[in-house]
Structures are given as structure tokens and as C-alpha cells.
Protein backbone atom coordinates (compact mmCIF):
# COMPACT_ATOMS: atom_id res chain seq x y z
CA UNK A 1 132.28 147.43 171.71
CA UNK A 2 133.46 146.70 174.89
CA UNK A 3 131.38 148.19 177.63
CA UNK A 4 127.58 147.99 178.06
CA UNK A 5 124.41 148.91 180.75
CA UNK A 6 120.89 148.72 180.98
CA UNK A 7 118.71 151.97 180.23
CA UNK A 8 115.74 152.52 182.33
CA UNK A 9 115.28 155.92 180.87
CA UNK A 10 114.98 154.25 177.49
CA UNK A 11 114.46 150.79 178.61
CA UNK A 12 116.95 149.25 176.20
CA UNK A 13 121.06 147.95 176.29
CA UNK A 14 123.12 151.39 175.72
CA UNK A 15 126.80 150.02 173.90
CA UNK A 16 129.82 152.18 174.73
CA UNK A 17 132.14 152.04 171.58
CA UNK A 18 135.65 151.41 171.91
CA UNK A 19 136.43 155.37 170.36
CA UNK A 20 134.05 156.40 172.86
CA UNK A 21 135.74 154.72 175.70
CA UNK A 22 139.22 156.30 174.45
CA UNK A 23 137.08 159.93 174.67
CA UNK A 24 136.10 159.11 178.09
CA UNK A 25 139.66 158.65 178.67
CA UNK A 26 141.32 161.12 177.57
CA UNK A 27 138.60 163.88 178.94
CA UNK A 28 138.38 162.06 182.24
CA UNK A 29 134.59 161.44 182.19
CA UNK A 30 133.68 158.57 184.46
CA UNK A 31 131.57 155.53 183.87
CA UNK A 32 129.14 156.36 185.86
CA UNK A 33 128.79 159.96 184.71
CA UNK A 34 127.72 158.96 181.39
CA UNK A 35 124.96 156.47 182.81
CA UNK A 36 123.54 159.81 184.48
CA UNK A 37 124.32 162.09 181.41
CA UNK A 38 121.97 158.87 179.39
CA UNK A 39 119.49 158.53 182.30
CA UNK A 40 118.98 162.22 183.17
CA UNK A 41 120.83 164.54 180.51
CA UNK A 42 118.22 166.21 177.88
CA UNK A 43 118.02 163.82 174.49
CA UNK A 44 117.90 166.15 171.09
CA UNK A 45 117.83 164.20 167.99
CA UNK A 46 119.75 165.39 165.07
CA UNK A 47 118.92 163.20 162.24
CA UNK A 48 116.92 160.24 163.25
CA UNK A 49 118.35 157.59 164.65
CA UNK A 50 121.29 160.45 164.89
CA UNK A 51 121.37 162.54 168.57
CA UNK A 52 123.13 164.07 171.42
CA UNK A 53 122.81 163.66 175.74
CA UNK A 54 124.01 166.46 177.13
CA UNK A 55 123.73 167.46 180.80
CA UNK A 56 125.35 169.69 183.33
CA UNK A 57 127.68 168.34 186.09
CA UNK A 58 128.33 171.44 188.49
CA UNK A 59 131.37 170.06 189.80
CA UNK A 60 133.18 169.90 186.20
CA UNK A 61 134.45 172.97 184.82
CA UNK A 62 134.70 171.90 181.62
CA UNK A 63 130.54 171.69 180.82
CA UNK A 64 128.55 170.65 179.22
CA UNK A 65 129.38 166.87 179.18
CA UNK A 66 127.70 165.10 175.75
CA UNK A 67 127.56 161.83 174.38
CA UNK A 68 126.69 161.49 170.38
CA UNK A 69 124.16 158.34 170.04
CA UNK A 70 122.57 156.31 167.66
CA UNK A 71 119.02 155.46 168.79
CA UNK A 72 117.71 151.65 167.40
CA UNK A 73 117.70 148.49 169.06
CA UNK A 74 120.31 149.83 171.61
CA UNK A 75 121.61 153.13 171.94
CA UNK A 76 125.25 153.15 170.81
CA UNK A 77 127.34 155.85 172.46
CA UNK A 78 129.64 156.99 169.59
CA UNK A 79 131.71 159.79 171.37
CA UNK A 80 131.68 161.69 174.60
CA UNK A 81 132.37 165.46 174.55
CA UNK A 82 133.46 167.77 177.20
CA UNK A 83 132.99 171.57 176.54
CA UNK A 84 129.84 170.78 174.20
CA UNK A 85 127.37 173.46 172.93
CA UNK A 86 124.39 173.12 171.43
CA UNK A 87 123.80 174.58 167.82
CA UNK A 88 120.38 175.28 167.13
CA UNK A 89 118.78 173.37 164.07
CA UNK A 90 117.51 175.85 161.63
């Protein structure tokens, strides 16, 4: 894992993977969007320590912009998604 920040939001070290840095690439999501998507996006968990960030950037069309974490020590951003929708848990 290459790229790191601090979390006030969570108050812990959030880990960008190397896959997820190749996502942010290739759907031309910004550093610095994903610290806002982590500091102000909603947080749903999945399947403990399993969740999503999602959050709306108006000035994308290609919403809603989602990163797939893993919530322990540090939060580990496995993926970012462009496009995302939320499924409802049953």
C-alpha cells in the first residue's frame, strides 16, 4: 500500500491499496476527492469490518463516487467506484 492520510472523521490512518489507486486511475477520481468521500460521504457497513463511503460530487456525472473499506486499526480503501448504487440489505 502505497498511499496513506489521517482520518479526523474516524480518527485513525486510512491506507489506499495499490488496486485501489489503479481504480482511482482509471475512473479519474482525485486524491483529494476520496479524503472528502471518507471525511463526509455516508459510511454503511456490509459485513463488519466490511463497508462502503459513498457520496455525491455534483460536478461528476458519473455519481455516486464509493470507496469499499475495511474498518480495524486503519481503514483500508480496497476499491473506488464510480457509478455506484446502493443495494438495500434485506
Amino acid at each position: 500500500m502505497s498511499e496513506a492520510f489521517h482520518s479526523k472523521r474516524f480518527d485513525k490512518k486510512v491506507w489506499i491499496t495499490n488496486h485501489a489507486i489503479e481504480s482511482m486511475m482509471k475512473r479519474r477520481v482525485t486524491l483529494d476527492e476520496v479524503k472528502l468521500v471518507v471525511e463526509k460521504g455516508e459510511y454503511r457497513v456490509s459485513d463488519s469490518p466490511h463497508g462502503w463511503i459513498f457520496h455525491h460530487f455534483p460536478e461528476r456525472e458519473d455519481n455516486l463516487v464509493c470507496v469499499a473499506v475495511v474498518d480495524q486499526e486503519a481503514i483500508i480503501i480496497k476499491t473506488v467506484m464510480i457509478d455506484w448504487k446502493l443495494r438495500e440489505q434485506e
